[in-house]
C-alpha atoms as a PDB file:
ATOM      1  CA  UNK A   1     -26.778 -44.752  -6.392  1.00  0.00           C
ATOM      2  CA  UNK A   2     -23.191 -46.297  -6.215  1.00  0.00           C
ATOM      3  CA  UNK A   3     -20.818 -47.815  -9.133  1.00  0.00           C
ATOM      4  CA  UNK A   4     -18.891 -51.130  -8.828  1.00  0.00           C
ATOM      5  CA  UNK A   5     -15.381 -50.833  -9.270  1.00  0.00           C
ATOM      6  CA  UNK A   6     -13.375 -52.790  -9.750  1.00  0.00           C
ATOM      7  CA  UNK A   7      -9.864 -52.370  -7.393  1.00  0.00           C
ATOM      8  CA  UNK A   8      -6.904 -54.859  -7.824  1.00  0.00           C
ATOM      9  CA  UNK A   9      -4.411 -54.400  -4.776  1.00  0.00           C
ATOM     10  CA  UNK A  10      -1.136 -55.879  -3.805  1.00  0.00           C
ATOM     11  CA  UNK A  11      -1.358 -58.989  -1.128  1.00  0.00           C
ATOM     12  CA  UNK A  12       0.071 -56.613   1.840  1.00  0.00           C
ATOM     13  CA  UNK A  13      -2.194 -54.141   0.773  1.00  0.00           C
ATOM     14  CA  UNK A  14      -4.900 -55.782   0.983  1.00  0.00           C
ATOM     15  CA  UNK A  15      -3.813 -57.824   4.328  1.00  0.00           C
ATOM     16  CA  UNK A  16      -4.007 -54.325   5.833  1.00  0.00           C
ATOM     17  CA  UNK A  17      -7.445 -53.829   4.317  1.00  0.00           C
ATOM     18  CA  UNK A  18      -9.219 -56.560   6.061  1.00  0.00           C
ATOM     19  CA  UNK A  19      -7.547 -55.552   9.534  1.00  0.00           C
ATOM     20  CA  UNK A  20      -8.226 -51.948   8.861  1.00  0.00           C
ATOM     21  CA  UNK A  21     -12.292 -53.695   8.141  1.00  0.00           C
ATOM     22  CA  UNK A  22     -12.540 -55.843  10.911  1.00  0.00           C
ATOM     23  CA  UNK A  23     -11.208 -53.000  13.733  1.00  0.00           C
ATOM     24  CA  UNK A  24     -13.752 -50.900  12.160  1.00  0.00           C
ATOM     25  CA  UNK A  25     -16.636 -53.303  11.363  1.00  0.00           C
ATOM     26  CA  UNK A  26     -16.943 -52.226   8.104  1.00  0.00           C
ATOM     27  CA  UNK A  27     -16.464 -53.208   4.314  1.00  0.00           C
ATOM     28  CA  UNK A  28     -14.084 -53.096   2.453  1.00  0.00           C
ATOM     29  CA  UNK A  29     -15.607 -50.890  -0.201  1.00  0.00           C
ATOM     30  CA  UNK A  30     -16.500 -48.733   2.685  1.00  0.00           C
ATOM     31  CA  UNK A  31     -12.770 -48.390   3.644  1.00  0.00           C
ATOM     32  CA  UNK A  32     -11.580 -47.822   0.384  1.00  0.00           C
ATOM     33  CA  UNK A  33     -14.420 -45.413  -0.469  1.00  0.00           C
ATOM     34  CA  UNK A  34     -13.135 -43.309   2.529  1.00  0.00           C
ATOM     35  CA  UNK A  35      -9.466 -43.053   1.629  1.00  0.00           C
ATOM     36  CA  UNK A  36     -10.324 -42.270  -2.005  1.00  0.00           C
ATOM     37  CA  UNK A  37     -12.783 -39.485  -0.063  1.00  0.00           C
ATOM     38  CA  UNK A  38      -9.524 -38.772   1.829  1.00  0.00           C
ATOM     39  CA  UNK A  39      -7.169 -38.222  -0.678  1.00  0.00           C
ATOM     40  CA  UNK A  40      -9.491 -36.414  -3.043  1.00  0.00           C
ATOM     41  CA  UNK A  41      -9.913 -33.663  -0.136  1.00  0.00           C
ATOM     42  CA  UNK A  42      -6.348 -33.509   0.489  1.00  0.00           C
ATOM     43  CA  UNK A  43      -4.989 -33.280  -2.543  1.00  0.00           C
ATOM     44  CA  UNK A  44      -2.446 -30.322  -4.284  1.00  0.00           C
ATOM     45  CA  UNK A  45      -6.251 -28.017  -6.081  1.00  0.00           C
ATOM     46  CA  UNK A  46      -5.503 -27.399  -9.520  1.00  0.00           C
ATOM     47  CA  UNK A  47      -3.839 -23.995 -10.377  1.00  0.00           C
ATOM     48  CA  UNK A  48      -7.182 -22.371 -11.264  1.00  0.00           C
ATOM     49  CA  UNK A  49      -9.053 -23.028  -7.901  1.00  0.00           C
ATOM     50  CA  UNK A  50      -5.963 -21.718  -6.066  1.00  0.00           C
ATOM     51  CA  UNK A  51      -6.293 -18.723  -8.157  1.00  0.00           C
ATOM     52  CA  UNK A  52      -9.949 -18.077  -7.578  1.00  0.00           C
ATOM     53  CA  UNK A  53      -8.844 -18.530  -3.633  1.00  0.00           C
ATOM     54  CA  UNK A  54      -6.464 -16.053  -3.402  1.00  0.00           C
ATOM     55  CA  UNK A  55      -8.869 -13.860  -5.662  1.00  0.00           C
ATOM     56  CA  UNK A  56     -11.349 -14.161  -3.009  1.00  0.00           C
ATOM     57  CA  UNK A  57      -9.458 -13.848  -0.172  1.00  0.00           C
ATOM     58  CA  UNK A  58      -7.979 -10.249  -2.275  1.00  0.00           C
ATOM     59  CA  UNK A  59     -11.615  -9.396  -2.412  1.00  0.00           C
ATOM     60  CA  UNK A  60     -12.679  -9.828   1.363  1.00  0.00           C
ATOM     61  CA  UNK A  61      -9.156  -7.598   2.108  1.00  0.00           C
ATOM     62  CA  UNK A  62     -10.601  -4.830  -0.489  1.00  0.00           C
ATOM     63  CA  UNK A  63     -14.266  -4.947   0.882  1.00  0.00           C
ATOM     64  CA  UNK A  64     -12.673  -4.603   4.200  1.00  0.00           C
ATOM     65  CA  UNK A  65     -10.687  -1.378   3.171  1.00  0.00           C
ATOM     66  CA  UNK A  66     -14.062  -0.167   1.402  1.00  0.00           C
ATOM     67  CA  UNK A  67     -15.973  -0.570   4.831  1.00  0.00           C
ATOM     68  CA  UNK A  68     -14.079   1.842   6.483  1.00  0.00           C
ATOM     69  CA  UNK A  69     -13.748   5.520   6.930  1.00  0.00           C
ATOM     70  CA  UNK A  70     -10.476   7.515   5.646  1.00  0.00           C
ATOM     71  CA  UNK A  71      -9.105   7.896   8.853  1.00  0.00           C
ATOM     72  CA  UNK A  72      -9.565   4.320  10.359  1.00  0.00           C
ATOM     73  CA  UNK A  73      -8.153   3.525   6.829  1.00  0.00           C
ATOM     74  CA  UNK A  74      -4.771   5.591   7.661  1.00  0.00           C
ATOM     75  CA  UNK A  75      -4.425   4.296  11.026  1.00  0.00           C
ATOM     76  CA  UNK A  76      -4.696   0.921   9.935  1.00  0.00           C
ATOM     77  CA  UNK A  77      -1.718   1.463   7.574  1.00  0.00           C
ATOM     78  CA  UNK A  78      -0.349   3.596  10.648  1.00  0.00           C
ATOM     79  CA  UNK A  79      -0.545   0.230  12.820  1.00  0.00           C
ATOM     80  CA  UNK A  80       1.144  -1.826   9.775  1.00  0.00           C
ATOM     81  CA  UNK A  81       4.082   0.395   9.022  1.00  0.00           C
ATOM     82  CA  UNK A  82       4.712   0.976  12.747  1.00  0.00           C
ATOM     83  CA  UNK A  83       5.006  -3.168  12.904  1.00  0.00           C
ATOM     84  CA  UNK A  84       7.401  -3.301   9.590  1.00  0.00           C
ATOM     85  CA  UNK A  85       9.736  -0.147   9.798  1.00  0.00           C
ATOM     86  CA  UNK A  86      11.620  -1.541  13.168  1.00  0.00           C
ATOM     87  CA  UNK A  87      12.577  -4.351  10.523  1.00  0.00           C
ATOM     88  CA  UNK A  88      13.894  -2.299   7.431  1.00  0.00           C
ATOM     89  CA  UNK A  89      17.800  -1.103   6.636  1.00  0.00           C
ATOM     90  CA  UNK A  90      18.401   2.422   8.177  1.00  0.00           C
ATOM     91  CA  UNK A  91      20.194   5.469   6.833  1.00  0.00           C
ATOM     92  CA  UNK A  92      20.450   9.266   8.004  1.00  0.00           C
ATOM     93  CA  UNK A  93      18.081  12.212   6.785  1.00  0.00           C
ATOM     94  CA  UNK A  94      18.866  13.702   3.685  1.00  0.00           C
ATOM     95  CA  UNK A  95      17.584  15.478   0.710  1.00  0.00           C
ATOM     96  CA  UNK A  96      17.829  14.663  -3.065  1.00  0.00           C
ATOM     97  CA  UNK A  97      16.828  16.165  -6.038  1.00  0.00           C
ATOM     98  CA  UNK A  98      16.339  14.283  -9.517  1.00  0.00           C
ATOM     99  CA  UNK A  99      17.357  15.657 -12.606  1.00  0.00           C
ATOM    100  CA  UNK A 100      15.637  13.343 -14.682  1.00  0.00           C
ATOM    101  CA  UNK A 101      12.927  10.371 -14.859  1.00  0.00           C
ATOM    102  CA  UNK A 102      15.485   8.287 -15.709  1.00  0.00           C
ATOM    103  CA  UNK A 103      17.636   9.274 -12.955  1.00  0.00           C
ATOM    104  CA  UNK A 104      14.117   8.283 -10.534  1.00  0.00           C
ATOM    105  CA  UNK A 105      14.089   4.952 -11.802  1.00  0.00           C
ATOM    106  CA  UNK A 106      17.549   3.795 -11.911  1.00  0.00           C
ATOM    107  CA  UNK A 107      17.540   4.644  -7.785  1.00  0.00           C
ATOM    108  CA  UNK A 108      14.166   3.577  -7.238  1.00  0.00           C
ATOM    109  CA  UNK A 109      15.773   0.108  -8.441  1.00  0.00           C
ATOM    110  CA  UNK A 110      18.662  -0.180  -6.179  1.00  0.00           C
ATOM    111  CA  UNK A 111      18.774  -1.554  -2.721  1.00  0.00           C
ATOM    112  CA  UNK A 112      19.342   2.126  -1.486  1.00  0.00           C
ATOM    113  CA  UNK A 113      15.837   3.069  -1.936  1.00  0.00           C
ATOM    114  CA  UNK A 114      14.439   0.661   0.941  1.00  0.00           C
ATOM    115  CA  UNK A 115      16.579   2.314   3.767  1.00  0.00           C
ATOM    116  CA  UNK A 116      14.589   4.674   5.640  1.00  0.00           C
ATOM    117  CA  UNK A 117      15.181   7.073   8.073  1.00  0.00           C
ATOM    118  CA  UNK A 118      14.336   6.022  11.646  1.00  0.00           C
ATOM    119  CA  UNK A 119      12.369   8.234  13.922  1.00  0.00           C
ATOM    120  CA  UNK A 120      14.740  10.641  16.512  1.00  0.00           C
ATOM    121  CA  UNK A 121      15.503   9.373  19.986  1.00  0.00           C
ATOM    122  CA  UNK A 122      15.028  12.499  21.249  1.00  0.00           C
ATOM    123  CA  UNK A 123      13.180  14.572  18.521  1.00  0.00           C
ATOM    124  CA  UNK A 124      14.532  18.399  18.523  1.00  0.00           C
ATOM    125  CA  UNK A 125      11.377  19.725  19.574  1.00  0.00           C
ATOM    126  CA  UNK A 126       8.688  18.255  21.558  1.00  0.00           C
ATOM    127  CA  UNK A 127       5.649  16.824  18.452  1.00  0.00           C
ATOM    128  CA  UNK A 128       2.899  19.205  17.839  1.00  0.00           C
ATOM    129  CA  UNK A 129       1.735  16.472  16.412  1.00  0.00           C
ATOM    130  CA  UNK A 130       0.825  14.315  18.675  1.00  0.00           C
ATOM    131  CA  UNK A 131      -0.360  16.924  21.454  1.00  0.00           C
ATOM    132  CA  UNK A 132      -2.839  17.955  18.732  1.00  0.00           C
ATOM    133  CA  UNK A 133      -3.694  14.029  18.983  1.00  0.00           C
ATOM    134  CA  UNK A 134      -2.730  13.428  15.105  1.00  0.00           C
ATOM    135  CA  UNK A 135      -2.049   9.874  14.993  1.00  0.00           C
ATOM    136  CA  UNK A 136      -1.386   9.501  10.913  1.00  0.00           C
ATOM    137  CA  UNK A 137       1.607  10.384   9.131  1.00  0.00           C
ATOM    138  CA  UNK A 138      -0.578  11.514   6.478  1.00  0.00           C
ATOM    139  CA  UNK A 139      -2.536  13.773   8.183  1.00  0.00           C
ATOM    140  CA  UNK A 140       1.070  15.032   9.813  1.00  0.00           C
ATOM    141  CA  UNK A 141       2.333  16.291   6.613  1.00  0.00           C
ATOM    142  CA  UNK A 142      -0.990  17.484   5.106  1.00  0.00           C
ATOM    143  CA  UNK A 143      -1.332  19.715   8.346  1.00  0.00           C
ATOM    144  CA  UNK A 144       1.882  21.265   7.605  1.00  0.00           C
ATOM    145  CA  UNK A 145       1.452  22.125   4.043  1.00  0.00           C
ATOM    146  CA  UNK A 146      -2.240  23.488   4.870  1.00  0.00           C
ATOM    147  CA  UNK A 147      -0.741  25.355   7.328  1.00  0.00           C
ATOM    148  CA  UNK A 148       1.419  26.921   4.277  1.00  0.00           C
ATOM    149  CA  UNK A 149      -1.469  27.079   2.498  1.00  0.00           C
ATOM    150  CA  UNK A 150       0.807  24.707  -0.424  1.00  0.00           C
ATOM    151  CA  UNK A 151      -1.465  24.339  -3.724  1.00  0.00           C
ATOM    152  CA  UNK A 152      -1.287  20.411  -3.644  1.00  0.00           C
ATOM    153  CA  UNK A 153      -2.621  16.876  -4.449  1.00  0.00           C
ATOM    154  CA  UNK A 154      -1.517  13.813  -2.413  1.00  0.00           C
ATOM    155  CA  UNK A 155      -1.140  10.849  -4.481  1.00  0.00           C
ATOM    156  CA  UNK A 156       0.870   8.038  -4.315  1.00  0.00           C
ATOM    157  CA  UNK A 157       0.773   4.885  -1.614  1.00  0.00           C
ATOM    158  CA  UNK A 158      -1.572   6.781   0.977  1.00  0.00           C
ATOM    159  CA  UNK A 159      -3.940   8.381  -1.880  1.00  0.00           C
ATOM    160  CA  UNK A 160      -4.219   4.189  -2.988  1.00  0.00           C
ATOM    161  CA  UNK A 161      -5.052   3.307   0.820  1.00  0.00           C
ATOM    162  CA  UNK A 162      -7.134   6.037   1.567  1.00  0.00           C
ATOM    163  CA  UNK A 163      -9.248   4.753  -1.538  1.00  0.00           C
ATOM    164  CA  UNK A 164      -9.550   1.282   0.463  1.00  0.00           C
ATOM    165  CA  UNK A 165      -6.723  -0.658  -0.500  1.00  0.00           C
ATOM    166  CA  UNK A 166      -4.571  -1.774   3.281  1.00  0.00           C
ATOM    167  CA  UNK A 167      -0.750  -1.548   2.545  1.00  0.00           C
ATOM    168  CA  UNK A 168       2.258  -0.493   4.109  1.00  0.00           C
ATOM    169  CA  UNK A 169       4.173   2.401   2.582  1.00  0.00           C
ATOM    170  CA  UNK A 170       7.127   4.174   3.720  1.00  0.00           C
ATOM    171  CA  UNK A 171       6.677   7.961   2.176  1.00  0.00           C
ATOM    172  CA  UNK A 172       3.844  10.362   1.715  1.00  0.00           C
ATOM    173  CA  UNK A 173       3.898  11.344  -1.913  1.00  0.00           C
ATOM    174  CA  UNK A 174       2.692  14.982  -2.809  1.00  0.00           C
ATOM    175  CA  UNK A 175       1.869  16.236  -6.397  1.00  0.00           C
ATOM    176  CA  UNK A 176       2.854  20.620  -6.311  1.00  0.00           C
ATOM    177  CA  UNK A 177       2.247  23.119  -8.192  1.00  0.00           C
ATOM    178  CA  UNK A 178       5.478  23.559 -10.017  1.00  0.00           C
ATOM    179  CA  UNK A 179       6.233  27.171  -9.010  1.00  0.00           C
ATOM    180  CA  UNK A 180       9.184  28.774  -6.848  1.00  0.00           C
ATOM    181  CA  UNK A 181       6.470  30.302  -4.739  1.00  0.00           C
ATOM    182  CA  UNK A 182       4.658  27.210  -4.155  1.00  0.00           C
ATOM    183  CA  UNK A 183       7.921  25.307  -3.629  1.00  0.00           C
ATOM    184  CA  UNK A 184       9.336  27.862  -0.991  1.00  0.00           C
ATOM    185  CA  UNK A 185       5.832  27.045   0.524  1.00  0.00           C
ATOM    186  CA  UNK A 186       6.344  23.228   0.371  1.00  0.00           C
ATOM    187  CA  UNK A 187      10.151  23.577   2.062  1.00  0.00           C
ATOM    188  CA  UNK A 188       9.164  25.885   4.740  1.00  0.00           C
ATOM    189  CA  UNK A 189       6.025  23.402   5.569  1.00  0.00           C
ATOM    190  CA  UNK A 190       8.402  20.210   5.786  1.00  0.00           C
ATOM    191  CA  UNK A 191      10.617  21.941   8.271  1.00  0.00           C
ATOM    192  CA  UNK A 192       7.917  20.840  10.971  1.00  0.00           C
ATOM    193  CA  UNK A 193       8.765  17.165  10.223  1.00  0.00           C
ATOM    194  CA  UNK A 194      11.492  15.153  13.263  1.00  0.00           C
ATOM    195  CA  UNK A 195      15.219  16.649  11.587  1.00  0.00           C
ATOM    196  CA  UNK A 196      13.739  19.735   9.403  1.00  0.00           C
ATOM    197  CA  UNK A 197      15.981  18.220   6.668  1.00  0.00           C
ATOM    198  CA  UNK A 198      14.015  20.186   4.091  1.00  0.00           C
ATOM    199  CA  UNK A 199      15.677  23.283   4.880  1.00  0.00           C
ATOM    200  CA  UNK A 200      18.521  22.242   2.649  1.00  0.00           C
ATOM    201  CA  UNK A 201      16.756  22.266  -0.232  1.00  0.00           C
ATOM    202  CA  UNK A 202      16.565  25.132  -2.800  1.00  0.00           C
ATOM    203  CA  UNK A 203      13.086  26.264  -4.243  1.00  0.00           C
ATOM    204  CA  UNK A 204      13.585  26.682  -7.634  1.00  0.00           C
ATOM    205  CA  UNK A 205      15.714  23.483  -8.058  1.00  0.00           C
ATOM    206  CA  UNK A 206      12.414  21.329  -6.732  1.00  0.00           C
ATOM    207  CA  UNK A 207      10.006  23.471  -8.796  1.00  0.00           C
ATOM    208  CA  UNK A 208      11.768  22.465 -11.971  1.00  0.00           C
ATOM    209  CA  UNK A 209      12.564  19.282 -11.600  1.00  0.00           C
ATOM    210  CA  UNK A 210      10.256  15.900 -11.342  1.00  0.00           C
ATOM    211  CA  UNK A 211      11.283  14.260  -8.394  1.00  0.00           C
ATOM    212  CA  UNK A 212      12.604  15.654  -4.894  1.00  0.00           C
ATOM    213  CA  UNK A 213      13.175  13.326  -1.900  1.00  0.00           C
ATOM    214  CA  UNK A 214      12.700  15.120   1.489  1.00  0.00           C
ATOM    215  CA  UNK A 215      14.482  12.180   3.677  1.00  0.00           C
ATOM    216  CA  UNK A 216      12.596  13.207   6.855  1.00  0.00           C
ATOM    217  CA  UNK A 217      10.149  11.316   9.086  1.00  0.00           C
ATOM    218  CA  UNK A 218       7.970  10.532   7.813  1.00  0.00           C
ATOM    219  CA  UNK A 219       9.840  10.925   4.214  1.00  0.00           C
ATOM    220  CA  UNK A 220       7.718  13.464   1.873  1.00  0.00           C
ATOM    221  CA  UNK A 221       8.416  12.989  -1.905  1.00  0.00           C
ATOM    222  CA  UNK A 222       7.566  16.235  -3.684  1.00  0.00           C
ATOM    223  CA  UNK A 223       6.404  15.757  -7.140  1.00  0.00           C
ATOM    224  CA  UNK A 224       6.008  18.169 -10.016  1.00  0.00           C
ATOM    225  CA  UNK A 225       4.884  15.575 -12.733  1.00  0.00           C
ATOM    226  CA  UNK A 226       3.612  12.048 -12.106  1.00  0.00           C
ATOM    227  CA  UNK A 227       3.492   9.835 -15.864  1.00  0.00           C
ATOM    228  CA  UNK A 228       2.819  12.946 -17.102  1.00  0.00           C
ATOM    229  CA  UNK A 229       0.342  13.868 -14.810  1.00  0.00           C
ATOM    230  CA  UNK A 230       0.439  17.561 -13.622  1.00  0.00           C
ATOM    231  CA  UNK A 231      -0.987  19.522 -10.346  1.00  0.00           C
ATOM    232  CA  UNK A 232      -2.926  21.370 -12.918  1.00  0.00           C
ATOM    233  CA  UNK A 233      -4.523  18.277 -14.277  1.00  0.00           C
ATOM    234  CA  UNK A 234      -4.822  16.507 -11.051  1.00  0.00           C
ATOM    235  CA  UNK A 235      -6.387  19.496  -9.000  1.00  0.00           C
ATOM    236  CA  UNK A 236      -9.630  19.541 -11.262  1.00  0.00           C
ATOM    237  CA  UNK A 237     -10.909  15.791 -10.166  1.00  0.00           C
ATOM    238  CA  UNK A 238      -9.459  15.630  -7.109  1.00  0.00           C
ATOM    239  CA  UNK A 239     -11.427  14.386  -4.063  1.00  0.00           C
ATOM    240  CA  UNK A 240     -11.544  16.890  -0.853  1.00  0.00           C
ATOM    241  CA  UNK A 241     -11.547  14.248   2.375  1.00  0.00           C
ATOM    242  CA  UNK A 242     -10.528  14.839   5.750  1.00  0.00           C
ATOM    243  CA  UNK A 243      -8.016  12.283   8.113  1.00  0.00           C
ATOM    244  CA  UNK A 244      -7.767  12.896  11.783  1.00  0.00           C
ATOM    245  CA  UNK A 245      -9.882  16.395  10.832  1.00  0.00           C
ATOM    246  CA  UNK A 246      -7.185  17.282   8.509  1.00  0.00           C
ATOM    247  CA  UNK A 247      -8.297  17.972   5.112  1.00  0.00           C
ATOM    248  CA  UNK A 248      -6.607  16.324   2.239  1.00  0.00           C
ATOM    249  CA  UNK A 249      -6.897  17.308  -1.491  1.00  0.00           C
ATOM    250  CA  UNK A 250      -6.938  13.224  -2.607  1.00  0.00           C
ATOM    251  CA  UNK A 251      -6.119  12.415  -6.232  1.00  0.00           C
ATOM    252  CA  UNK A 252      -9.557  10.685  -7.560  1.00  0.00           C
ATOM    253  CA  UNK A 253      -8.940   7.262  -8.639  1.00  0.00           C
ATOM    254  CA  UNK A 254      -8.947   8.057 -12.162  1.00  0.00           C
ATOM    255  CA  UNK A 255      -6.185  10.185 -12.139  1.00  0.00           C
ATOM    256  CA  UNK A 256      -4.497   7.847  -9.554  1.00  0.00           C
ATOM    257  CA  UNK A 257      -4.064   5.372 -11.966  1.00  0.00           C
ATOM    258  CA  UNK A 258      -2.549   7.505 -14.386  1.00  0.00           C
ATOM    259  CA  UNK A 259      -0.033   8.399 -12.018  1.00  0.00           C
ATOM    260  CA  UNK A 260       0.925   4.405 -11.722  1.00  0.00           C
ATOM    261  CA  UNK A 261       1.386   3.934 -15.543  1.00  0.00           C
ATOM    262  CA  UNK A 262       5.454   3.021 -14.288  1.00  0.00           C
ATOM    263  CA  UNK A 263       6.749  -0.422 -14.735  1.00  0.00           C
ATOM    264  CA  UNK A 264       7.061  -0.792 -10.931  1.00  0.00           C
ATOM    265  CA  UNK A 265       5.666  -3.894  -9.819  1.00  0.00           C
ATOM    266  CA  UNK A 266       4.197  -1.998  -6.544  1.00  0.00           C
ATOM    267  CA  UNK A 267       2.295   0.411  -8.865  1.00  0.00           C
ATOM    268  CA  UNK A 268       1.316  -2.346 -11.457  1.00  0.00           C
ATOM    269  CA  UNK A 269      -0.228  -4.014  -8.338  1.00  0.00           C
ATOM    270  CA  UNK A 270      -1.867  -0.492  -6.977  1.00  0.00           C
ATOM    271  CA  UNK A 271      -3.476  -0.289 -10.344  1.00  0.00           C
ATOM    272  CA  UNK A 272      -5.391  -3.584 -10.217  1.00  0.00           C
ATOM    273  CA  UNK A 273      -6.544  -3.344  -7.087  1.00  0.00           C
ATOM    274  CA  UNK A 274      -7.826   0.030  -8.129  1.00  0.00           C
ATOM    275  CA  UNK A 275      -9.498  -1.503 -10.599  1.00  0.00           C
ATOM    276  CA  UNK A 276     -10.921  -4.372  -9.090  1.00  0.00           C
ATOM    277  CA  UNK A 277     -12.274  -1.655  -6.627  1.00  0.00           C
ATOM    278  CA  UNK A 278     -14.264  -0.075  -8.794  1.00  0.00           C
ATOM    279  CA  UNK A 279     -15.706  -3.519  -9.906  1.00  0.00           C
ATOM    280  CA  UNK A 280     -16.742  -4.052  -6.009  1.00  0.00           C
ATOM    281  CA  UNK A 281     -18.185  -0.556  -5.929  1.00  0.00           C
ATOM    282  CA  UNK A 282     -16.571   2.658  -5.680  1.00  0.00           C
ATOM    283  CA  UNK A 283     -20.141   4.343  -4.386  1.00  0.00           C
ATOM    284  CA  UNK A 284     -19.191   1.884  -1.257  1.00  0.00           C
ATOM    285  CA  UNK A 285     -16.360   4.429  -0.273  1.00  0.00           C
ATOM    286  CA  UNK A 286     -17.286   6.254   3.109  1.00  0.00           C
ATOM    287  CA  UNK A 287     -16.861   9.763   4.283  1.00  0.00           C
END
């Protein structure tokens, strides 16, 4: 049932009204009913409605990553990074150990820690990779340090979109078992990557400290302690999967999210969508 209003307009306004009725053939309640319609449907929505948007949209995007297997999950990353990296500030390969956390974050917050290292024009040997049809840089390094037989757990960006969230990121990160034997392991595995930068590197320095960036392609960060997370720790929960028939020791998402406890805004924003994950249904992950 309709209300009366009552609607005071300016002369010029309303001049416009009655033309705007008689082209039409209509009222002019019905005219100004529609542009109040109008406007309504077309206005700025309220903070809170955009909020539950984008939280839906989020959703469908984490559903989507839950629908697939681990290795369509890779390539799609695959396909995403190999539209971004064209875009992002180069450098050359190189190596770098980290003394400290502190050290870490302090580089991880300058503008040197975007530039990556571009793939070779002419690699230096022809890609085993790709003749064994490995697609993934993922499964690429994984094959290497199984090959090795490296006591390892991959964590880090891939470990988050191999759980279902879709995102770029530019390194494989790799939790080790902090000895000099598994180290010289590690090393001797990354020489398979484009430059064999990894050669550089001495064992024991990257079995006793944190952090050790292996500036290859794909980059490999070797880890010895993640928040305070250990290999020893992570090993026990850790999720055997295979990518591109490569099997991968995967952090479980518990321990995942430990390893994100940083103030990083990238790992702040892993951890809720590892969260809101399990909300949507972990048991929806496929093999």
């Amino acid at each position: 049932m309709a209300t009366i209003l009552s609607v005071s307009v300016p002369p010029d306004l309303r001049a416009q009204l009655d033309r705007e009725a008689r082209r039409q053939r209509r009222s002019r309640s019905w005219i100004v009913t529609e542009a109040v319609r109008h406007y309504l449907e077309a206005r700025p929505k309220p903070f809170a409605e955009v909020g539950a948007s984008f939280q839906r949209g989020r959703d469908l995007t984490l559903l989507e990553g839950l629908a697939l297997d681990y290795t369509e999950r890779a390539r799609e990353a695959e396909r995403l990074w190999e539209e971004g990296w064209r875009f992002a500030p180069r450098r050359e390969p190189y190596v770098r150990v980290f003394e400290t956390i502190a050290e870490l974050e302090a580089w991880q917050r300058s503008p040197e820690s975007l530039r990556i290292v571009a793939p070779p024009t002419r690699p230096r040997r022809p890609r085993r990779v790709r003749e064994r049809g490995i697609e993934t840089r993922v499964a690429d390094v994984c094959r290497l340090l199984n090959h090795e037989e490296v006591r390892y757990v991959l964590i880090g960006g891939d470990a988050v979109i191999l759980h279902g969230v879709l995102r770029v990121t530019k390194d494989v990160d790799v939790l080790i078992e902090p000895t000099i034997d598994n180290a010289t392991r590690a090393l001797r595995a990354l020489r398979g990557l484009a430059f064999g930068f990894a050669r550089e590197l001495d064992p024991e320095r990257v079995a006793t400290r944190p952090f050790t960036i292996v500036g290859d392609t794909p980059r490999v960060d070797l880890l010895t302690v993640a928040c305070g997370v250990t290999y020893e720790q992570a090993i026990r929960t850790c999720v055997p999967i295979k990518v591109e028939g490569v099997p991968v020791p995967l952090a479980d998402v518990d321990t995942l999210i430990r390893t994100k406890r940083s103030k990083r805004h990238r790992d702040l924003a892993d951890i809720e969508d590892l969260e809101r994950l399990g909300e949507l249904g972990r048991g929806a992950t496929r093999d």
